[in-house]
PDB file of N, CA and C in Angstrom:
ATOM      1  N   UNK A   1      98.847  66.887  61.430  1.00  0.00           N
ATOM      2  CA  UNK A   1      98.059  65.759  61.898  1.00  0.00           C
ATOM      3  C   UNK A   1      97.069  66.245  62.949  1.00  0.00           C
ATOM      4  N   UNK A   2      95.985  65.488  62.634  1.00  0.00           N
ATOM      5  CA  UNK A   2      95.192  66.118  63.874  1.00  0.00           C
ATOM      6  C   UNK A   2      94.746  65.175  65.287  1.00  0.00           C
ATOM      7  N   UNK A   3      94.646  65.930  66.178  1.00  0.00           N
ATOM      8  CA  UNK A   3      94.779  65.379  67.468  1.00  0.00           C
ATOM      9  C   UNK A   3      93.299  65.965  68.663  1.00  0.00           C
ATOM     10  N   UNK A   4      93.189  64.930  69.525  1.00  0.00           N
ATOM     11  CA  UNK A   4      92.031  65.610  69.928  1.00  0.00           C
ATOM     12  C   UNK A   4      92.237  64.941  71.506  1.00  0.00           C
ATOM     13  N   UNK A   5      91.907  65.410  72.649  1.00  0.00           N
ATOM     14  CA  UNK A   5      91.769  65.091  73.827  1.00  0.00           C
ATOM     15  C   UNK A   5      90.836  64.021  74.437  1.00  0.00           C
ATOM     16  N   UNK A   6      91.318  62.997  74.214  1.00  0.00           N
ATOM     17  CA  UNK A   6      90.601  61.469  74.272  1.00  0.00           C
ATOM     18  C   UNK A   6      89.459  61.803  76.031  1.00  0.00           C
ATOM     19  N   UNK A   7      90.360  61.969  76.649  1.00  0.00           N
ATOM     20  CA  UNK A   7      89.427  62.408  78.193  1.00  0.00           C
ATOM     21  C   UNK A   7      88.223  63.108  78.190  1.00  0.00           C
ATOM     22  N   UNK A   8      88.497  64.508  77.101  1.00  0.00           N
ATOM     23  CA  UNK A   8      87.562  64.885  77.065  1.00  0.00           C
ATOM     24  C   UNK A   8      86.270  64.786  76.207  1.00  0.00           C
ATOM     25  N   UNK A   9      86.519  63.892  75.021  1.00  0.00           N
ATOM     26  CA  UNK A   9      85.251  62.908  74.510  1.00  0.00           C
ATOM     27  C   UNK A   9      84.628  61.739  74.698  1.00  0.00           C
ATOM     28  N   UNK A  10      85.620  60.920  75.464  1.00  0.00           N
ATOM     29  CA  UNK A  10      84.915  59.603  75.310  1.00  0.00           C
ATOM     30  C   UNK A  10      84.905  59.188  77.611  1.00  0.00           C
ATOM     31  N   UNK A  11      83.804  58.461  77.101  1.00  0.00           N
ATOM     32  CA  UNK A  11      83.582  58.112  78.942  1.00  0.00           C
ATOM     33  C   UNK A  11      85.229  57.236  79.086  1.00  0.00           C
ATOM     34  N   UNK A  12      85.344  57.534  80.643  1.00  0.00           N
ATOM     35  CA  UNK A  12      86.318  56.884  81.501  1.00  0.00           C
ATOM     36  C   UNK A  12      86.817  55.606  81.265  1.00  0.00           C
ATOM     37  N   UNK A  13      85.984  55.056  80.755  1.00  0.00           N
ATOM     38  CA  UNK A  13      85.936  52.931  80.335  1.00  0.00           C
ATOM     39  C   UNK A  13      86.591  53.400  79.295  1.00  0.00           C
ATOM     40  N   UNK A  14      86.298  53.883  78.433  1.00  0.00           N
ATOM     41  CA  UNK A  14      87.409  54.066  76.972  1.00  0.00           C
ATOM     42  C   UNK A  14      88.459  54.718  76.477  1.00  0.00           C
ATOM     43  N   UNK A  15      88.985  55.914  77.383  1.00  0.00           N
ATOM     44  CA  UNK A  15      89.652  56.503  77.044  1.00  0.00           C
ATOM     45  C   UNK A  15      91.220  55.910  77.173  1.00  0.00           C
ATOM     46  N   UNK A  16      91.359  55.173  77.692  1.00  0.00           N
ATOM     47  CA  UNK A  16      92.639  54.298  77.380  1.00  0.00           C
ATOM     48  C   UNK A  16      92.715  53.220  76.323  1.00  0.00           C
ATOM     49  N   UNK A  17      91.827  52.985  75.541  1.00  0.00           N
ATOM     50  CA  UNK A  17      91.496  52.068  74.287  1.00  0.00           C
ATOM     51  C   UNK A  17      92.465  52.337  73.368  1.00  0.00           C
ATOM     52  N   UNK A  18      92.685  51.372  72.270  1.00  0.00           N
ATOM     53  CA  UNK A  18      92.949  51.779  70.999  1.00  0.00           C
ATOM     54  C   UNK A  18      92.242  52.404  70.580  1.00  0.00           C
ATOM     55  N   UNK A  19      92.590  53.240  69.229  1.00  0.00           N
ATOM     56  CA  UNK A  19      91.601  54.173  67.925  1.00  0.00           C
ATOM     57  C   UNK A  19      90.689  52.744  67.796  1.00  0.00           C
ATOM     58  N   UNK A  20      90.934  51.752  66.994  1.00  0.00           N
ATOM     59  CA  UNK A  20      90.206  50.923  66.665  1.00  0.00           C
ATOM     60  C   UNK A  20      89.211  50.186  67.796  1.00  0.00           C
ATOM     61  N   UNK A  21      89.298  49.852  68.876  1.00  0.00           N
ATOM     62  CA  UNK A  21      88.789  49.563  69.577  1.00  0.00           C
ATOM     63  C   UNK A  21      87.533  50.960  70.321  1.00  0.00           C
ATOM     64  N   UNK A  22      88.341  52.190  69.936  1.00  0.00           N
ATOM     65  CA  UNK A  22      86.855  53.448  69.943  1.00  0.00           C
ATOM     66  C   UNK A  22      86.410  53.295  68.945  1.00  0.00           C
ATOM     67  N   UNK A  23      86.767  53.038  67.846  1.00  0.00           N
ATOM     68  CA  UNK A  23      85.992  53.464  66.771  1.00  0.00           C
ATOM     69  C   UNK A  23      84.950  52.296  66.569  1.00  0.00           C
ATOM     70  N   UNK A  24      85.015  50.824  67.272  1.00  0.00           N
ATOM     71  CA  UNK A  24      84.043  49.829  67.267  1.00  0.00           C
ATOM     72  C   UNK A  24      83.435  50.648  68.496  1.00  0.00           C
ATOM     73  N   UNK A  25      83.983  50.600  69.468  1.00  0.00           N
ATOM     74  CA  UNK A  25      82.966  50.786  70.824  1.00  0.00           C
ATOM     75  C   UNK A  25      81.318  51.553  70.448  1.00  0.00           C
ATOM     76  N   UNK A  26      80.375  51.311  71.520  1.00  0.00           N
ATOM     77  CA  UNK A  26      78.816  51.856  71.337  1.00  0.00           C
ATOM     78  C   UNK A  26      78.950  53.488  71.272  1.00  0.00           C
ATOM     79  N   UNK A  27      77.762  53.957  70.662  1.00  0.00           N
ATOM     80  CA  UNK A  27      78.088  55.104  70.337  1.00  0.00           C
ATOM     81  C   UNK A  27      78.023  55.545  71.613  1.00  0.00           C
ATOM     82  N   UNK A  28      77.449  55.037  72.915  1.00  0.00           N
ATOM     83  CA  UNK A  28      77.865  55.958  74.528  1.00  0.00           C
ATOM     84  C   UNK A  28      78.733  55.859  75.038  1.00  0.00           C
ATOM     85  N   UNK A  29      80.251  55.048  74.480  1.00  0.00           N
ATOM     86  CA  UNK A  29      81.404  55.684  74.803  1.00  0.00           C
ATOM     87  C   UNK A  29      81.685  56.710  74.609  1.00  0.00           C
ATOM     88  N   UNK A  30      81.088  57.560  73.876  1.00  0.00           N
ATOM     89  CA  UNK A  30      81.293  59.291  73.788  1.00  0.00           C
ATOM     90  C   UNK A  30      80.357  60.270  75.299  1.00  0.00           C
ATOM     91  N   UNK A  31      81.226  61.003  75.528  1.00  0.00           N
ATOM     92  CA  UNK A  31      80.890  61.552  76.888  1.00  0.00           C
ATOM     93  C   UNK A  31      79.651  62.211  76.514  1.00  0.00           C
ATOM     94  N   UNK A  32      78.612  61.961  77.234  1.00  0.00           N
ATOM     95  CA  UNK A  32      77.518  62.535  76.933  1.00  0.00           C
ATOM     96  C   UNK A  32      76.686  61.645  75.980  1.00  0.00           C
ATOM     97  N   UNK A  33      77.163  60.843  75.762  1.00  0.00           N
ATOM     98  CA  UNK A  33      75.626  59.873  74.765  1.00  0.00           C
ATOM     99  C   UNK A  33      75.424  58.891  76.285  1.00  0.00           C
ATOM    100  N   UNK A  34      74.393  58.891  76.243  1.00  0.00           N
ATOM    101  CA  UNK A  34      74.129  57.814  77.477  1.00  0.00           C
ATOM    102  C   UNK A  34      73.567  56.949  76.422  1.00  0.00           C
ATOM    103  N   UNK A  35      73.504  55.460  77.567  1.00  0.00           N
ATOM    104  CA  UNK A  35      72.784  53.912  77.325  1.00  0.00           C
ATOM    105  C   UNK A  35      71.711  54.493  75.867  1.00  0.00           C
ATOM    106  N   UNK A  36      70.505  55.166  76.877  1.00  0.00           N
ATOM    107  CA  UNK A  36      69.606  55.650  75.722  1.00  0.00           C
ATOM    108  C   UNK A  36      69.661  56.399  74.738  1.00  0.00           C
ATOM    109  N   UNK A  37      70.442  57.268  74.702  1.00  0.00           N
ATOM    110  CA  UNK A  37      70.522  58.105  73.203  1.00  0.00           C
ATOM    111  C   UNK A  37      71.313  56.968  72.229  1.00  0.00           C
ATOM    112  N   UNK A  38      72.449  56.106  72.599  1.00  0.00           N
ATOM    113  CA  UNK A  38      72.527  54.961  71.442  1.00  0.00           C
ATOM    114  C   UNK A  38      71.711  54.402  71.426  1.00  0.00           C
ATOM    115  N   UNK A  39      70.487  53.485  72.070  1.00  0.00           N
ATOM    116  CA  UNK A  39      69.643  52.521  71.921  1.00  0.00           C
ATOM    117  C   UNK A  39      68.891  54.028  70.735  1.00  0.00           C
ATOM    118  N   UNK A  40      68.283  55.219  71.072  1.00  0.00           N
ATOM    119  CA  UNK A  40      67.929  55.885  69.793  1.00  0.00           C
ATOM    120  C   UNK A  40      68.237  55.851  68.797  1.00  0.00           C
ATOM    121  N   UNK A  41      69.721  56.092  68.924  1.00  0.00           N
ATOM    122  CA  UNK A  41      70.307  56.489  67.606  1.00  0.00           C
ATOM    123  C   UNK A  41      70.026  55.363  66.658  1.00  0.00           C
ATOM    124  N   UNK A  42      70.452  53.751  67.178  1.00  0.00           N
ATOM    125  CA  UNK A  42      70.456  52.405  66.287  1.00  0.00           C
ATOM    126  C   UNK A  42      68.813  52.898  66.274  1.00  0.00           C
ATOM    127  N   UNK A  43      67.918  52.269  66.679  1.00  0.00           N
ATOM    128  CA  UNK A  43      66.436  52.529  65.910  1.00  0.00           C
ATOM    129  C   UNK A  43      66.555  53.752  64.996  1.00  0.00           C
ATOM    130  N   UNK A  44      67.030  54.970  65.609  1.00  0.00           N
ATOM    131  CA  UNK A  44      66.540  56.531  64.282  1.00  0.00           C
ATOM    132  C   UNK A  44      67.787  55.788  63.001  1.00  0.00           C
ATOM    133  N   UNK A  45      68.417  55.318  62.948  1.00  0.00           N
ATOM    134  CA  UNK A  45      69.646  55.368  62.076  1.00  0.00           C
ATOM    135  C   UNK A  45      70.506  54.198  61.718  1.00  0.00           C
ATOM    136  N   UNK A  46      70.514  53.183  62.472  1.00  0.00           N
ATOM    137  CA  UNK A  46      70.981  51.590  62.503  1.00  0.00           C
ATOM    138  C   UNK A  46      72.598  52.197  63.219  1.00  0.00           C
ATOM    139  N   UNK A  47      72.603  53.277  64.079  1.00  0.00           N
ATOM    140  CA  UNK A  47      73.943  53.861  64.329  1.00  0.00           C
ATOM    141  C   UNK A  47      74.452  52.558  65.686  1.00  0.00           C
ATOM    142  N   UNK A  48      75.120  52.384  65.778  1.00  0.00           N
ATOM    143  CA  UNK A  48      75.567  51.035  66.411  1.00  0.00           C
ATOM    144  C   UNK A  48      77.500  51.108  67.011  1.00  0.00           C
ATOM    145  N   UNK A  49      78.056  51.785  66.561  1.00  0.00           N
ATOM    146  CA  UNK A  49      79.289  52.105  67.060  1.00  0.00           C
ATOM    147  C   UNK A  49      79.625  53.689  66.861  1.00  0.00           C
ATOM    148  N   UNK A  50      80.630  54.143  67.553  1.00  0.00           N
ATOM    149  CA  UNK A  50      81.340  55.178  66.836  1.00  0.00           C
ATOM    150  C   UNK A  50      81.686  55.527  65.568  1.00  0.00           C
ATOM    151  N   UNK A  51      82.418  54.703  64.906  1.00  0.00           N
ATOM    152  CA  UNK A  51      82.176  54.778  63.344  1.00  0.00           C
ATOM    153  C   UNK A  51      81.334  54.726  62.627  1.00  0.00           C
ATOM    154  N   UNK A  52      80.195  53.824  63.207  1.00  0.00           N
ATOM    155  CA  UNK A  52      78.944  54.054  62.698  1.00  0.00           C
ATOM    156  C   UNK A  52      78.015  55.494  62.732  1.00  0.00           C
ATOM    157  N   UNK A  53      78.402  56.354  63.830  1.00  0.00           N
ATOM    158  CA  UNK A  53      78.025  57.715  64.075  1.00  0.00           C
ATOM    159  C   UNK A  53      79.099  58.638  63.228  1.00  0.00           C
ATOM    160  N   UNK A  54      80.337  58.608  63.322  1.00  0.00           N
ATOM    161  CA  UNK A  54      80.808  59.476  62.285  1.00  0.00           C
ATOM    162  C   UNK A  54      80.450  59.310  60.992  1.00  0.00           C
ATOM    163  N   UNK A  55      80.340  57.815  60.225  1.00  0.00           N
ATOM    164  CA  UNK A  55      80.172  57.589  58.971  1.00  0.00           C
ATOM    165  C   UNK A  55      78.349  57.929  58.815  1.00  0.00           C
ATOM    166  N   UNK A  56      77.984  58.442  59.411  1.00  0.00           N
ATOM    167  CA  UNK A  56      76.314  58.896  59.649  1.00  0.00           C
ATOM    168  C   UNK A  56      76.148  60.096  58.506  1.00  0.00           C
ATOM    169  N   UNK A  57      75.689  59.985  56.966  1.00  0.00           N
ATOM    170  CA  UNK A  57      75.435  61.095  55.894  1.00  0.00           C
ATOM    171  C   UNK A  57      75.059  62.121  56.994  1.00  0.00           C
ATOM    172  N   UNK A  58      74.012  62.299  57.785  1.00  0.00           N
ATOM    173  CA  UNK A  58      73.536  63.790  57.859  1.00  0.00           C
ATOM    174  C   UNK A  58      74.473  64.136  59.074  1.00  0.00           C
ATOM    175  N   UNK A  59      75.310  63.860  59.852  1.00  0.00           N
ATOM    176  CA  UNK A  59      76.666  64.514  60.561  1.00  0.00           C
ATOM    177  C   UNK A  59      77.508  64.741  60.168  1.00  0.00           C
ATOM    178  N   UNK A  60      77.881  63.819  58.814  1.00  0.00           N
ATOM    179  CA  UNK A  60      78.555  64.618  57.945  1.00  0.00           C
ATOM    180  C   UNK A  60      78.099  65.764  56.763  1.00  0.00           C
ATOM    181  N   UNK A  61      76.677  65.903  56.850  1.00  0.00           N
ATOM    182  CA  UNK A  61      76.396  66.681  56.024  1.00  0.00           C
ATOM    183  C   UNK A  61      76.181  68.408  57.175  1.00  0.00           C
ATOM    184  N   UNK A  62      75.600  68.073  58.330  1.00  0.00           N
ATOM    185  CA  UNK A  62      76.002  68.906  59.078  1.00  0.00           C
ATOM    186  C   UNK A  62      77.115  69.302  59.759  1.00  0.00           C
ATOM    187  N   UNK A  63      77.966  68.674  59.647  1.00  0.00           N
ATOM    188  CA  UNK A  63      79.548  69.477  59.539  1.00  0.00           C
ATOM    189  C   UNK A  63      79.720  70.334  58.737  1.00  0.00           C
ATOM    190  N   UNK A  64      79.414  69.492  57.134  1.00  0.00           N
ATOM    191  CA  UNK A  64      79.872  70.666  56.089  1.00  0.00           C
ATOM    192  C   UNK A  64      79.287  71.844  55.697  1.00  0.00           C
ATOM    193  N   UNK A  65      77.834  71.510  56.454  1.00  0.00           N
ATOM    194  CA  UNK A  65      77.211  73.326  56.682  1.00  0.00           C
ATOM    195  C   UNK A  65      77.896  74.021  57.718  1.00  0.00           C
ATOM    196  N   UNK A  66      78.217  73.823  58.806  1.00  0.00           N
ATOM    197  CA  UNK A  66      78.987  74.320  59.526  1.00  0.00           C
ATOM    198  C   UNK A  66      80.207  75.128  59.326  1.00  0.00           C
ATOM    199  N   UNK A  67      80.920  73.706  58.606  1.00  0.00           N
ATOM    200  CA  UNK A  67      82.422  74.657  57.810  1.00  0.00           C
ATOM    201  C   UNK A  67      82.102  75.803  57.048  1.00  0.00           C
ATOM    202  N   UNK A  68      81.131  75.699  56.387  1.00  0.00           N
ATOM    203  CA  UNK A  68      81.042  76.470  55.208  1.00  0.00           C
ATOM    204  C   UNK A  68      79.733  77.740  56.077  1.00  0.00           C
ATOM    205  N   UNK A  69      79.268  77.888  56.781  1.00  0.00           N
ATOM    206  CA  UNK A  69      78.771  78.599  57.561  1.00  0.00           C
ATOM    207  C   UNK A  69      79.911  79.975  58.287  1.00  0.00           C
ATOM    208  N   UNK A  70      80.436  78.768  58.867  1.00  0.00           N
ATOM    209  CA  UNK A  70      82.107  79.281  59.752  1.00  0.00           C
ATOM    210  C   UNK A  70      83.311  80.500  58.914  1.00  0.00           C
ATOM    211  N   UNK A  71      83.020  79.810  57.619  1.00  0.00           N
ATOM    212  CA  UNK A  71      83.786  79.863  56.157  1.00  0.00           C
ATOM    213  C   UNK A  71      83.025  81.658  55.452  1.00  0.00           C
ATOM    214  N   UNK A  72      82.073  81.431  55.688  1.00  0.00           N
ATOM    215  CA  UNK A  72      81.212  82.918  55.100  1.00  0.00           C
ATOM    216  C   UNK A  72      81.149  83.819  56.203  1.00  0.00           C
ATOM    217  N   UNK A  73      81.596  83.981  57.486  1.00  0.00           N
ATOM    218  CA  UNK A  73      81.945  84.974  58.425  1.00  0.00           C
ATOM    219  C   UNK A  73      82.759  85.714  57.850  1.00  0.00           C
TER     220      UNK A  73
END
């Protein structure tokens, strides 16, 4: 199962949340997206929550260059 260090991704206001309640929250509950890079993201992308940023085609399409980048070392 995989597991990840809630403190160290998401701002202070959320890291005691439910999964479901991050995965609605704005995409600047993630440490490091401020106010404005979500107000970007929804105009570049209609990105509007966290799930809305993971379920994002080209972050998931740049992951899987990554893996497979990572993968040909």
């Amino acid at each position: 199962m995989a597991s990840i260090d809630l403190d160290k991704v998401l701002d202070k206001a959320w890291a005691d949340r439910s999964l479901a309640e991050i995965m609605e929250a704005p995409a600047a509950a993630l440490k490091g997206v401020s106010e404005r890079d979500g107000e970007l993201l929804e105009e570049a992308f209609g990105v509007k929550t966290v799930a809305d940023l993971a379920e994002l085609k080209y972050v998931r399409w740049a992951q899987a260059l990554g893996a497979l980048a990572a993968a040909a070392k």
